[in-house]
Protein backbone atom coordinates (compact mmCIF):
# COMPACT_ATOMS: atom_id res chain seq x y z
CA UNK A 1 169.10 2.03 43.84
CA UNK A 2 169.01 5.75 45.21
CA UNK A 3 165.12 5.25 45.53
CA UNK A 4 165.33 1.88 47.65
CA UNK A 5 168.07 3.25 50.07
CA UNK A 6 165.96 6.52 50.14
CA UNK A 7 162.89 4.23 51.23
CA UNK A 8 164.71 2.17 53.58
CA UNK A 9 165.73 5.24 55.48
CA UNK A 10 162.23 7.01 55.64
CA UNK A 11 160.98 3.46 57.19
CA UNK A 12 164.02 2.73 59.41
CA UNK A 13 161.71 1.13 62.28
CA UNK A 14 160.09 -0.98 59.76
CA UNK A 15 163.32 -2.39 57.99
CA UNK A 16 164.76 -2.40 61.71
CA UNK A 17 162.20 -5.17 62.58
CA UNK A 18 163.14 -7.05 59.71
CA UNK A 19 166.67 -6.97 60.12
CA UNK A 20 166.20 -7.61 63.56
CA UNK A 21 164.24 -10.41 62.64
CA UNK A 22 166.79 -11.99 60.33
CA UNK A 23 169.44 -11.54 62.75
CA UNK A 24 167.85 -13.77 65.65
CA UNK A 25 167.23 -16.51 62.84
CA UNK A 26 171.46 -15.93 62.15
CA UNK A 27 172.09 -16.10 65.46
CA UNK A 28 170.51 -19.10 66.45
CA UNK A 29 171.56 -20.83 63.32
CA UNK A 30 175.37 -19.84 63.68
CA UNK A 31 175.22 -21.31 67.39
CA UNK A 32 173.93 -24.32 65.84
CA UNK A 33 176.35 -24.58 62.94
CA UNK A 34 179.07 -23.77 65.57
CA UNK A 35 178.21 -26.76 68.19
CA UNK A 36 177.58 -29.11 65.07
CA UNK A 37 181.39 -28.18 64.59
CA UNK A 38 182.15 -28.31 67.56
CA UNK A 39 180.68 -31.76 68.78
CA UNK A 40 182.19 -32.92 64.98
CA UNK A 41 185.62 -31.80 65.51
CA UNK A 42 185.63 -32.89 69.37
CA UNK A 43 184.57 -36.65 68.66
CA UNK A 44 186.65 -37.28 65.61
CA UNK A 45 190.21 -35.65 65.61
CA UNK A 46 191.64 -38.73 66.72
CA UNK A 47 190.96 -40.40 63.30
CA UNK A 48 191.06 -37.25 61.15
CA UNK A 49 194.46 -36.05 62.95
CA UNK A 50 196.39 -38.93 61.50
CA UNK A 51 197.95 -39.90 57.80
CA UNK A 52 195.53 -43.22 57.34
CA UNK A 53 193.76 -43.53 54.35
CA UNK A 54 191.39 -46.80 55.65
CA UNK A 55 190.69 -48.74 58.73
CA UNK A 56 190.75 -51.97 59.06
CA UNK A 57 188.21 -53.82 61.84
CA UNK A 58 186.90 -57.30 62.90
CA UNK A 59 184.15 -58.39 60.61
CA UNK A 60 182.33 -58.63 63.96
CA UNK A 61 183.38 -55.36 65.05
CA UNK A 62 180.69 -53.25 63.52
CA UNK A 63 183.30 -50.78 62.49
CA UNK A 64 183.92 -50.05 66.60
CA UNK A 65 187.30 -49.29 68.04
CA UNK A 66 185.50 -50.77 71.61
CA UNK A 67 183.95 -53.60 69.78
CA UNK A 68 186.33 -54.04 67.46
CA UNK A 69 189.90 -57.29 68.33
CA UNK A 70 192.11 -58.17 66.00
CA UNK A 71 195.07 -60.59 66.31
CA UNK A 72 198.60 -58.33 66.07
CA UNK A 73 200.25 -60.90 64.23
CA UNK A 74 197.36 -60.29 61.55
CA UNK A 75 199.01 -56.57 61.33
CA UNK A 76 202.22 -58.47 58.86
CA UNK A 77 199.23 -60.30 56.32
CA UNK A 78 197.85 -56.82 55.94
CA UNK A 79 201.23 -54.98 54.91
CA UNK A 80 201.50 -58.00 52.75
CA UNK A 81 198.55 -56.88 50.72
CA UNK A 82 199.08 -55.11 47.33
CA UNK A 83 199.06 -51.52 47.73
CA UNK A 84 198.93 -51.03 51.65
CA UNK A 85 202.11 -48.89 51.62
CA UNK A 86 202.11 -48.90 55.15
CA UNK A 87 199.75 -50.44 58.78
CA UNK A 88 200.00 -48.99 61.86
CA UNK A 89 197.80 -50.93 65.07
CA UNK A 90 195.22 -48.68 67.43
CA UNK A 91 193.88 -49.82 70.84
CA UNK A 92 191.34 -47.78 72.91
CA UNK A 93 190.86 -48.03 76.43
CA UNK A 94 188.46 -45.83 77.98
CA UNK A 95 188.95 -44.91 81.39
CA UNK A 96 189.59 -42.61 84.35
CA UNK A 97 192.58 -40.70 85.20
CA UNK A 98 194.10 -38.74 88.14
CA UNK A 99 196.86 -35.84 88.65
CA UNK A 100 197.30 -34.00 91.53
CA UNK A 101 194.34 -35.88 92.85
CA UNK A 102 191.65 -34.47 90.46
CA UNK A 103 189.48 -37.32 88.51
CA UNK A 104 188.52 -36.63 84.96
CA UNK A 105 187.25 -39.16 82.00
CA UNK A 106 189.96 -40.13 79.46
CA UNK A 107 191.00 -41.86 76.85
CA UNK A 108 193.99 -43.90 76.58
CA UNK A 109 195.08 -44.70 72.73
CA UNK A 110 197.65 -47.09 72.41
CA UNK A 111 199.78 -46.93 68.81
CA UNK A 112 202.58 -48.18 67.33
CA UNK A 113 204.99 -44.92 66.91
CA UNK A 114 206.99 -43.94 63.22
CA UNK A 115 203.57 -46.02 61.60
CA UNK A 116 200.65 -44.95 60.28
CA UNK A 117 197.58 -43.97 62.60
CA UNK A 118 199.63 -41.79 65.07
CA UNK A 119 198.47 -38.18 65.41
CA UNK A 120 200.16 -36.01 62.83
CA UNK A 121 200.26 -32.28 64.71
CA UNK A 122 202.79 -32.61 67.59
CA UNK A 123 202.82 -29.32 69.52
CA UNK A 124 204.57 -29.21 72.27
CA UNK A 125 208.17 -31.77 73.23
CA UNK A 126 208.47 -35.38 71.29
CA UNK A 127 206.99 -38.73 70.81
CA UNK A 128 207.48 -41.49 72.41
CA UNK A 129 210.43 -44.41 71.20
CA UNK A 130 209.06 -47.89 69.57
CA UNK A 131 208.93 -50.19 73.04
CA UNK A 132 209.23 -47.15 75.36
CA UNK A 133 206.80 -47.56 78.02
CA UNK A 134 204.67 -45.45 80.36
CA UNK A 135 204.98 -42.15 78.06
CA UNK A 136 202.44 -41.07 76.61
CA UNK A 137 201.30 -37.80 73.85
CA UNK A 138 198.56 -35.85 75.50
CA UNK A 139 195.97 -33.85 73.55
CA UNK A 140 196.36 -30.09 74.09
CA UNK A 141 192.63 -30.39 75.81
CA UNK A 142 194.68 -31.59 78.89
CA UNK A 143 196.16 -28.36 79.29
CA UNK A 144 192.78 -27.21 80.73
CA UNK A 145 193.08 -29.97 83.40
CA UNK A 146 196.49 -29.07 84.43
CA UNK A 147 198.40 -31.23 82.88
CA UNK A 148 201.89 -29.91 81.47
CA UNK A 149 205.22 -32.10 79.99
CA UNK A 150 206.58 -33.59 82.70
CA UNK A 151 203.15 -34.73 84.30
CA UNK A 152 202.27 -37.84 85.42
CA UNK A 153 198.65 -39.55 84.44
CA UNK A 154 197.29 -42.15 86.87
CA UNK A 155 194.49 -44.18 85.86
CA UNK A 156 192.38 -45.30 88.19
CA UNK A 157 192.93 -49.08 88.86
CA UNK A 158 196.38 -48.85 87.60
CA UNK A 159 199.41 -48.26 89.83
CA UNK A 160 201.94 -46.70 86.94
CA UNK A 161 201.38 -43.60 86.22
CA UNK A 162 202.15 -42.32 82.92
CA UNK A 163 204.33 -39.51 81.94
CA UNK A 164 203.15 -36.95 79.50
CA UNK A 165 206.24 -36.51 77.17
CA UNK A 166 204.49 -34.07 74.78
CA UNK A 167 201.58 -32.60 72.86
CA UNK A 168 199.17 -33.06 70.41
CA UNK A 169 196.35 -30.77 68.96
CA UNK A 170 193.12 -32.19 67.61
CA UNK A 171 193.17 -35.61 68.88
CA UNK A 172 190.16 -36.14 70.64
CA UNK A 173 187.62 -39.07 70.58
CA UNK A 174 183.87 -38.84 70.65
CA UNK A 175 184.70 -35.01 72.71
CA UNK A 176 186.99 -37.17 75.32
CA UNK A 177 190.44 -35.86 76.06
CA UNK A 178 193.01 -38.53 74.75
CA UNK A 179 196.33 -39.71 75.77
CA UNK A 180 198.65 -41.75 73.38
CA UNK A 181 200.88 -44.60 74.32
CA UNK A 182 202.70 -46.61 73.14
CA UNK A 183 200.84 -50.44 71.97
CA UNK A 184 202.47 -52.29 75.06
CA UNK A 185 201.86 -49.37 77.08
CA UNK A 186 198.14 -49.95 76.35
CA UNK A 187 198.29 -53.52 76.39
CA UNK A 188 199.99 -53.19 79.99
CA UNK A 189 197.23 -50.73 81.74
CA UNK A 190 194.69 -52.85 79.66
CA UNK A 191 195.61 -55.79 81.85
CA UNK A 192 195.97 -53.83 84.75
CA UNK A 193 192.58 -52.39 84.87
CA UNK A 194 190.29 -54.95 82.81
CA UNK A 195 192.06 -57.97 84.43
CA UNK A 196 188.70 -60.23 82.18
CA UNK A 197 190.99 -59.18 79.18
CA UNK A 198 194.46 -61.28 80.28
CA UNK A 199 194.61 -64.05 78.75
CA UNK A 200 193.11 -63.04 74.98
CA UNK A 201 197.11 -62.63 73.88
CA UNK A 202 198.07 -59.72 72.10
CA UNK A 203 195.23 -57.75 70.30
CA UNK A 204 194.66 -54.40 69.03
CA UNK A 205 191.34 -53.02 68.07
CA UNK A 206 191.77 -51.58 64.20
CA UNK A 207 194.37 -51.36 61.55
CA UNK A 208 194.51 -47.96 59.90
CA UNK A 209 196.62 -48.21 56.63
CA UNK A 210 198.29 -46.23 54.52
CA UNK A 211 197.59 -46.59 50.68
CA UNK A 212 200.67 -46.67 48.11
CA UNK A 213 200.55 -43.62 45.87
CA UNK A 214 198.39 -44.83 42.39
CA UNK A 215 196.76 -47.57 44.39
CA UNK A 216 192.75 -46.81 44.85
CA UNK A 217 191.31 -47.25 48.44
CA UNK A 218 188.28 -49.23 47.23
CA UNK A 219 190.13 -51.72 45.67
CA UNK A 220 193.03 -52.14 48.49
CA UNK A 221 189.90 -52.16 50.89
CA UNK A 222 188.56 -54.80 49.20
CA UNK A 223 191.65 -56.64 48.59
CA UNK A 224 192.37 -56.46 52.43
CA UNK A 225 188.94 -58.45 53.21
CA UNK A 226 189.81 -60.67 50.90
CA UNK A 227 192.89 -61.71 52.46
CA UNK A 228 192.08 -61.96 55.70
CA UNK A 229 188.54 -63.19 55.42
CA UNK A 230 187.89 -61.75 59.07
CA UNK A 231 188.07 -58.41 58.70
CA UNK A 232 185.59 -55.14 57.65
CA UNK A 233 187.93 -52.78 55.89
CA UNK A 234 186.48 -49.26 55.46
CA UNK A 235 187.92 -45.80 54.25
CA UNK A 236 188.64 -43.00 56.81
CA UNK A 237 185.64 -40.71 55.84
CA UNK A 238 183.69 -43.84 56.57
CA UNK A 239 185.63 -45.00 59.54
CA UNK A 240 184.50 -41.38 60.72
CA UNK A 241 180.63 -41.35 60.31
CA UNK A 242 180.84 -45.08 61.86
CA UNK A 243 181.54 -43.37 65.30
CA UNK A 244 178.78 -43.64 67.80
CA UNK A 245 176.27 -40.58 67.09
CA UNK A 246 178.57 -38.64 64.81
CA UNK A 247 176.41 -39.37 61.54
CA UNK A 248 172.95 -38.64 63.39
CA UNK A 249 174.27 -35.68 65.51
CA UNK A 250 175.56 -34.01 61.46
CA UNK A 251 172.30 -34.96 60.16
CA UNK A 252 170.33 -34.01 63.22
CA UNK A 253 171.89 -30.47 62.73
CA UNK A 254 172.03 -30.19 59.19
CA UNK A 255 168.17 -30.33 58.75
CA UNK A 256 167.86 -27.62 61.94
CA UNK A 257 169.82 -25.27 59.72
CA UNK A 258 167.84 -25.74 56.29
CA UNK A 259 164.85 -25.23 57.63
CA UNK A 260 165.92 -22.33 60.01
CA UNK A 261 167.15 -20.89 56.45
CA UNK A 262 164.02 -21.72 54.88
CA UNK A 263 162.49 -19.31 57.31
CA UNK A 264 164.05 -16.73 56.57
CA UNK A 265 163.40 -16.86 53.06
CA UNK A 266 159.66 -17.76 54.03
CA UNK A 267 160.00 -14.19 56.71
CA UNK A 268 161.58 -11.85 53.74
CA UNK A 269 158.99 -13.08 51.17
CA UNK A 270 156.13 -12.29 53.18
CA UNK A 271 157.87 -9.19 54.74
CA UNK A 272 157.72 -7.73 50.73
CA UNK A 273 154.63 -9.23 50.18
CA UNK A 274 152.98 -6.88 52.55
CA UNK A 275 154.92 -3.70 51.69
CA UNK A 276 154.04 -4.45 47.74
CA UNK A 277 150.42 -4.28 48.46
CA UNK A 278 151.12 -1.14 51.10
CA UNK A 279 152.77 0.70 48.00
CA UNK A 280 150.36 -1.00 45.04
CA UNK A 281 149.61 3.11 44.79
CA UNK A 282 153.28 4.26 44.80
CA UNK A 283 154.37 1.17 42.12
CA UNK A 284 151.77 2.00 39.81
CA UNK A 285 152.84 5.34 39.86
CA UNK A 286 156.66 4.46 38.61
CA UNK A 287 155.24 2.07 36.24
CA UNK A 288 152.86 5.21 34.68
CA UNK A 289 156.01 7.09 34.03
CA UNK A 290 158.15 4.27 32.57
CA UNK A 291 159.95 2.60 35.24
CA UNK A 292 160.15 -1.08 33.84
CA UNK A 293 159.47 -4.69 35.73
CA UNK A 294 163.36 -5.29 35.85
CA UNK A 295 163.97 -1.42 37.76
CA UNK A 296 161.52 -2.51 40.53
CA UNK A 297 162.75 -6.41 40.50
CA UNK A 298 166.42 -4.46 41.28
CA UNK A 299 165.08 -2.35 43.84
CA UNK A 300 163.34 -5.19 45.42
CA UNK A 301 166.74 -7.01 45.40
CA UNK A 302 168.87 -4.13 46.83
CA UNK A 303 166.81 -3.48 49.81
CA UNK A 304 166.62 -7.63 50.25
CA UNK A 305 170.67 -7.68 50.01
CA UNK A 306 170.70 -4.76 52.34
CA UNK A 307 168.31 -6.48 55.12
CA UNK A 308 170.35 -9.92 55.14
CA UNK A 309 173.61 -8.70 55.25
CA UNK A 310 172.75 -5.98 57.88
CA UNK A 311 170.93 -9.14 59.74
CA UNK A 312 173.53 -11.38 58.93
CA UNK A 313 176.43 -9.47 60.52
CA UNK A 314 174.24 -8.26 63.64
CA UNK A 315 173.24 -12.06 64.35
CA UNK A 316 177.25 -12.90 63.56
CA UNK A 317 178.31 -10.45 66.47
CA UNK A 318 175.42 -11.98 68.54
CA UNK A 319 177.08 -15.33 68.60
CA UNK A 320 180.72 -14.60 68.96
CA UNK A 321 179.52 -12.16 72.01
CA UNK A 322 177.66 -15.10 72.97
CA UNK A 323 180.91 -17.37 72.48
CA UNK A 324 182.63 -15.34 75.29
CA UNK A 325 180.81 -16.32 77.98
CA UNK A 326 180.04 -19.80 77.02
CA UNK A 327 181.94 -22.05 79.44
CA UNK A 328 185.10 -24.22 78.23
CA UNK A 329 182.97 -27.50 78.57
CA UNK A 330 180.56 -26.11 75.38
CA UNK A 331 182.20 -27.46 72.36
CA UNK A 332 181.24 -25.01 70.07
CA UNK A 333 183.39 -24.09 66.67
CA UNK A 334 183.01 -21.11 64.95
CA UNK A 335 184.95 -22.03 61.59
CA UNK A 336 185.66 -19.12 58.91
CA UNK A 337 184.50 -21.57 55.90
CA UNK A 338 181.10 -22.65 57.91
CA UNK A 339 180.35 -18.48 58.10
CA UNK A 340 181.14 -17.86 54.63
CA UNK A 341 178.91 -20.38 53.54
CA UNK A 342 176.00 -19.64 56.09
CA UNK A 343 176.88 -16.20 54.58
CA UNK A 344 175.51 -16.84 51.20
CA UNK A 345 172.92 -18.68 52.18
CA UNK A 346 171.60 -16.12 53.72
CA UNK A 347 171.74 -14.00 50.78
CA UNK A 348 170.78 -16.22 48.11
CA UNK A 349 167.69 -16.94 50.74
CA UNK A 350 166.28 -13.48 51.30
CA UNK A 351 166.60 -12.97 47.42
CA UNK A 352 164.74 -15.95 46.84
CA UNK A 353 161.96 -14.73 49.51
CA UNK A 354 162.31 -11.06 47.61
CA UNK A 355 161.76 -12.55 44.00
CA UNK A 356 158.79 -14.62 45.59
CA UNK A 357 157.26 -11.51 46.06
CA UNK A 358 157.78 -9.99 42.71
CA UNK A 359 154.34 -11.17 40.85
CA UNK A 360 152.84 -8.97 42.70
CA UNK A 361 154.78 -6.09 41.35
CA UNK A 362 154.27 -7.55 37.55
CA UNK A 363 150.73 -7.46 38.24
CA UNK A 364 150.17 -3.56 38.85
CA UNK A 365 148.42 -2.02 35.99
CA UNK A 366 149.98 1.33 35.56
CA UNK A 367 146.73 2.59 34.43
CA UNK A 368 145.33 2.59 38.06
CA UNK A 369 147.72 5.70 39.03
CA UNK A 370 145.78 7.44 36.00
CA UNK A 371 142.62 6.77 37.47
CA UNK A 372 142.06 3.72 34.99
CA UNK A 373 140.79 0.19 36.40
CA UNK A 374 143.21 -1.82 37.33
């Protein structure tokens, strides 16, 4: 160990280029990680801020909250089925809104409140009453548009405004700053604004349910479908990846990052490769006096463990700097559990790239620092 420290600080611009070089590939892969959070978290609190357990859409609905109608009075058959311990109705309407004149993109949730499907982290004053109309929850993203209790939110096309009564963390949908109203709420500014609707009666869009405790998803799912014989019932972490780009934006960023690491075991095997056959001389030396395979595989190892984490942590402080200056509209994450994991990937990557290199070690015949053949 004292002998691969010793090295690494006779060569420090050498092992600086590699660290520096396994920092950029950090960097660039915690941005990544933290706008794949980011763009994850921003497009689906709304359905992972809530106590459901399943959704349940039209069959025609292709599991869309926009696509998506469903008779109310359906909402009584599917707390009728076994194990559905509770049903809650959801209806989106996606629109513009106004207050104190300045336009920004929202989206207006209506809900039935005390049911299932409601958002579950209420920050900030109360919710609103069952049949209590123009009051509304407002995700705590609102805060950045001015918005404070007491507010009033005007969609455009609408002339009654709505009154934010309090706050809600993590509620977004598909990175879109929500407001929640009540279902007749909705209903009303649905009207109002997409007059083509009036005249469908009442609808809402999904069904998210609750399941009874010893009751299995799958089989209420199914049991739901069966019942209704309109419907697509589908669990919450499916209900989740069924929103528009959120399965081929994880994906998309999920093979960016393997490969990225895959580099930089690819950049640490080849970094040893060419220092092994820079100190063939020097290894055959400590083999000649008795250093084993297993004392130069640990050296190897030590200075691999000390060029990742060194890189690791210099690319880590790269990206938060970075962070600081990105502008509020970036939706970028950085989660502790995504670093710890991108952590030891890193690590178990450059030792990976520093074993790769070994055989060359095992090869060196001793007997060339004698002035044998080798």
């Amino acid at each position: 160990m004292q002998l691969a420290i010793a090295e690494i600080r006779r060569r420090r611009g050498r092992w600086a280029s590699i660290i520096g070089a396994v920092a950029f590939i950090v960097f660039l892969v915690l941005i990544l990680a933290a706008l794949a959070d980011g763009l994850f978290i921003g497009s689906t609190g709304a359905f992972r801020n809530s106590d459901a357990d399943a959704y349940v859409y039209s069959a025609d609905g292709r599991r869309s909250l926009v696509r998506s109608a469903l008779p109310v009075e359906d909402l009584e058959s599917v707390t009728s089925v076994e194990g559905v311990a509770d049903a809650g109705a959801l209806g989106i309407l996606l629109a513009t809104a106004a207050t104190d004149g300045d336009l920004f993109d929202i989206a207006v949730i209506g809900h039935l409140p005390g049911r299932v499907g409601e958002p579950t982290a209420l920050t900030a004053g109360r919710r609103p009453a069952t049949g209590e109309q123009f009051v509304g929850l407002a995700d705590m993203s609102l805060r950045d548009k001015g918005i404070e209790l007491g507010s009033l939110v005007l969609l455009t096309g609408s002339a009654q405004p709505v009154e934010v009564v309090g706050f809600v963390s993590d509620a977004r949908y598909l990175l879109a700053d929500t407001l929640w109203v009540t279902l007749e709420t909705w209903e009303s500014l649905r009207f109002e604004i997409r007059p083509e609707t009036v005249g469908g009666g009442s609808v809402a869009q999904a069904f998210p349910i609750a399941v009874s405790g010893g009751a299995g998803v799958e089989a209420v799912t199914a049991a739901i479908d069966a019942a209704l014989g309109t419907t697509e019932t589908v669990t919450i972490d499916e209900a989740i990846l069924s929103l528009p780009g959120v399965e081929q934006q994880a994906s998309t960023f999920t093979a960016i990052i393997v490969v990225s690491f895959v580099v930089v075991g690819i950049v640490i095997a080849l970094f040893f490769a060419l220092i092994t056959l820079e100190k063939r001389g020097q290894l055959a030396i400590l083999k000649a006096i008795g250093s084993s395979n297993y004392l130069l595989l640990r050296g190897v190892l030590i200075q691999a463990l000390i060029a990742t984490v060194a890189g690791y942590v210099l690319g880590f402080a790269l990206s938060r700097l970075l962070a600081l200056v990105l502008p509020p509209a970036v939706p970028v994450e950085f989660l502790a559990g995504t670093a710890r994991t991108l952590f030891l990937a890193t690590i178990v990557m450059g030792a990976l790239g520093a074993v790769l290199s070994f055989r060359r070690i095992i090869r060196i015949d001793p007997a060339s620092a004698l002035g044998g053949e080798a």
